[in-house]
Protein backbone atom coordinates (compact mmCIF):
# COMPACT_ATOMS: atom_id res chain seq x y z
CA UNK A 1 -44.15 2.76 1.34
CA UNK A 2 -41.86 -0.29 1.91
CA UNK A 3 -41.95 -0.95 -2.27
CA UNK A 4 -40.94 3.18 -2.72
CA UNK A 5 -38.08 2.65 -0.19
CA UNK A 6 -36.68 -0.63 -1.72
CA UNK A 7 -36.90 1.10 -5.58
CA UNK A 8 -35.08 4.29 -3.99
CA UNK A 9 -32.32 2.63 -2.51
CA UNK A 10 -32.39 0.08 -5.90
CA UNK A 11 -32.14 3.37 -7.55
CA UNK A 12 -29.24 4.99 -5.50
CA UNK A 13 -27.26 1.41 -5.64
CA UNK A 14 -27.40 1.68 -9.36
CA UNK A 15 -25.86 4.84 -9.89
CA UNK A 16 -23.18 4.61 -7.23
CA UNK A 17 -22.26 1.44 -9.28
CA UNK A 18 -22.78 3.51 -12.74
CA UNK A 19 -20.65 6.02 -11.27
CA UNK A 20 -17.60 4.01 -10.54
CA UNK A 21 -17.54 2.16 -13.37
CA UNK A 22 -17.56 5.77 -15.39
CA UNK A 23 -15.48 7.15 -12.90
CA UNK A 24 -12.64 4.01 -12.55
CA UNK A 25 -11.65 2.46 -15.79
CA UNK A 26 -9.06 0.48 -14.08
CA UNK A 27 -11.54 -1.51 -11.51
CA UNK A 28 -8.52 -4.34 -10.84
CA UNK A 29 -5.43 -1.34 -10.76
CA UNK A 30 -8.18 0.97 -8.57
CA UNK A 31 -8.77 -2.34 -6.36
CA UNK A 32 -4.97 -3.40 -6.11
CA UNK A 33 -4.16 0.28 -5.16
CA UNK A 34 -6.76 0.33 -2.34
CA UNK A 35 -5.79 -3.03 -1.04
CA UNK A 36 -1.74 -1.94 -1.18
CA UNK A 37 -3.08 1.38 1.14
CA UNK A 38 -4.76 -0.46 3.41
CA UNK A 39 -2.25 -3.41 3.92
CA UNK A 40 0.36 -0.36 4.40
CA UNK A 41 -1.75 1.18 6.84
CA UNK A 42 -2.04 -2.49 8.87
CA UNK A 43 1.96 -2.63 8.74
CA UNK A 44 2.27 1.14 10.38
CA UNK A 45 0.14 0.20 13.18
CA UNK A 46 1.77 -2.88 13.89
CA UNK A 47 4.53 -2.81 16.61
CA UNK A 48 8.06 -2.10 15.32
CA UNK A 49 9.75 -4.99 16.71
CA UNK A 50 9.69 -7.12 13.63
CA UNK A 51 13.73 -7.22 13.13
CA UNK A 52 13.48 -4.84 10.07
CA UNK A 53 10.95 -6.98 8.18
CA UNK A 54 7.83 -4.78 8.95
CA UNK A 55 10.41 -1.75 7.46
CA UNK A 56 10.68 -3.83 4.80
CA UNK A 57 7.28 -4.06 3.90
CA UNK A 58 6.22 -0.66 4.25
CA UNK A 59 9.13 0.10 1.98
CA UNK A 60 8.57 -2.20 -0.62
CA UNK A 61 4.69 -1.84 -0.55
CA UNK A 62 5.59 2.15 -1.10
CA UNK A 63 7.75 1.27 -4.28
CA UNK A 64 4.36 -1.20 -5.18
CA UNK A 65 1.86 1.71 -4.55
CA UNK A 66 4.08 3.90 -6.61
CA UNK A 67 3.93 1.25 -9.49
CA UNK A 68 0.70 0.81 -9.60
CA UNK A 69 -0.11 4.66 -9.70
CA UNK A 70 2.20 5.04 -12.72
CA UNK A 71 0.56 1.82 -14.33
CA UNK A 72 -2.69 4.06 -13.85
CA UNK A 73 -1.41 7.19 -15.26
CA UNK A 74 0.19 4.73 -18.15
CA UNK A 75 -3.18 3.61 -19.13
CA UNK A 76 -5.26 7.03 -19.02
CA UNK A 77 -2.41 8.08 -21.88
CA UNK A 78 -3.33 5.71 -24.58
């Protein structure tokens, strides 16, 4: 039973990694564009009292995220 479970979840590993690679082209744009949302979503819970700077961040990590999106879009055109 053990041998069945470990082949199953082999199995299931394998084509969640088939699928992304089918289904994300881009692994390093797809990456950069997670890590960008996530380090935005750090900054907007942070408190505000950073004398603009944490603004500043969000903002420029928005103009990034766009960036990277139209890199994205860039590539699926060629």
């Amino acid at each position: 039973m053990r041998k069945l479970q470990v082949s199953l979840l082999a199995l299931l590993l394998g084509l969640a990694f088939a699928g992304r690679a089918v289904a994300q082209p881009q692994p390093h744009m797809t990456a950069a564009l997670s890590s960008l949302e996530t380090a935005k979503a750090e900054l907007e819970k942070a408190n505000a009292d950073k004398g603009g700077h944490r603004a500043k961040a969000i903002e420029l990590i928005n103009s990034a995220i766009e960036e990277v999106r139209k890199g994205i879009e860039f590539a699926k055109k060629k």
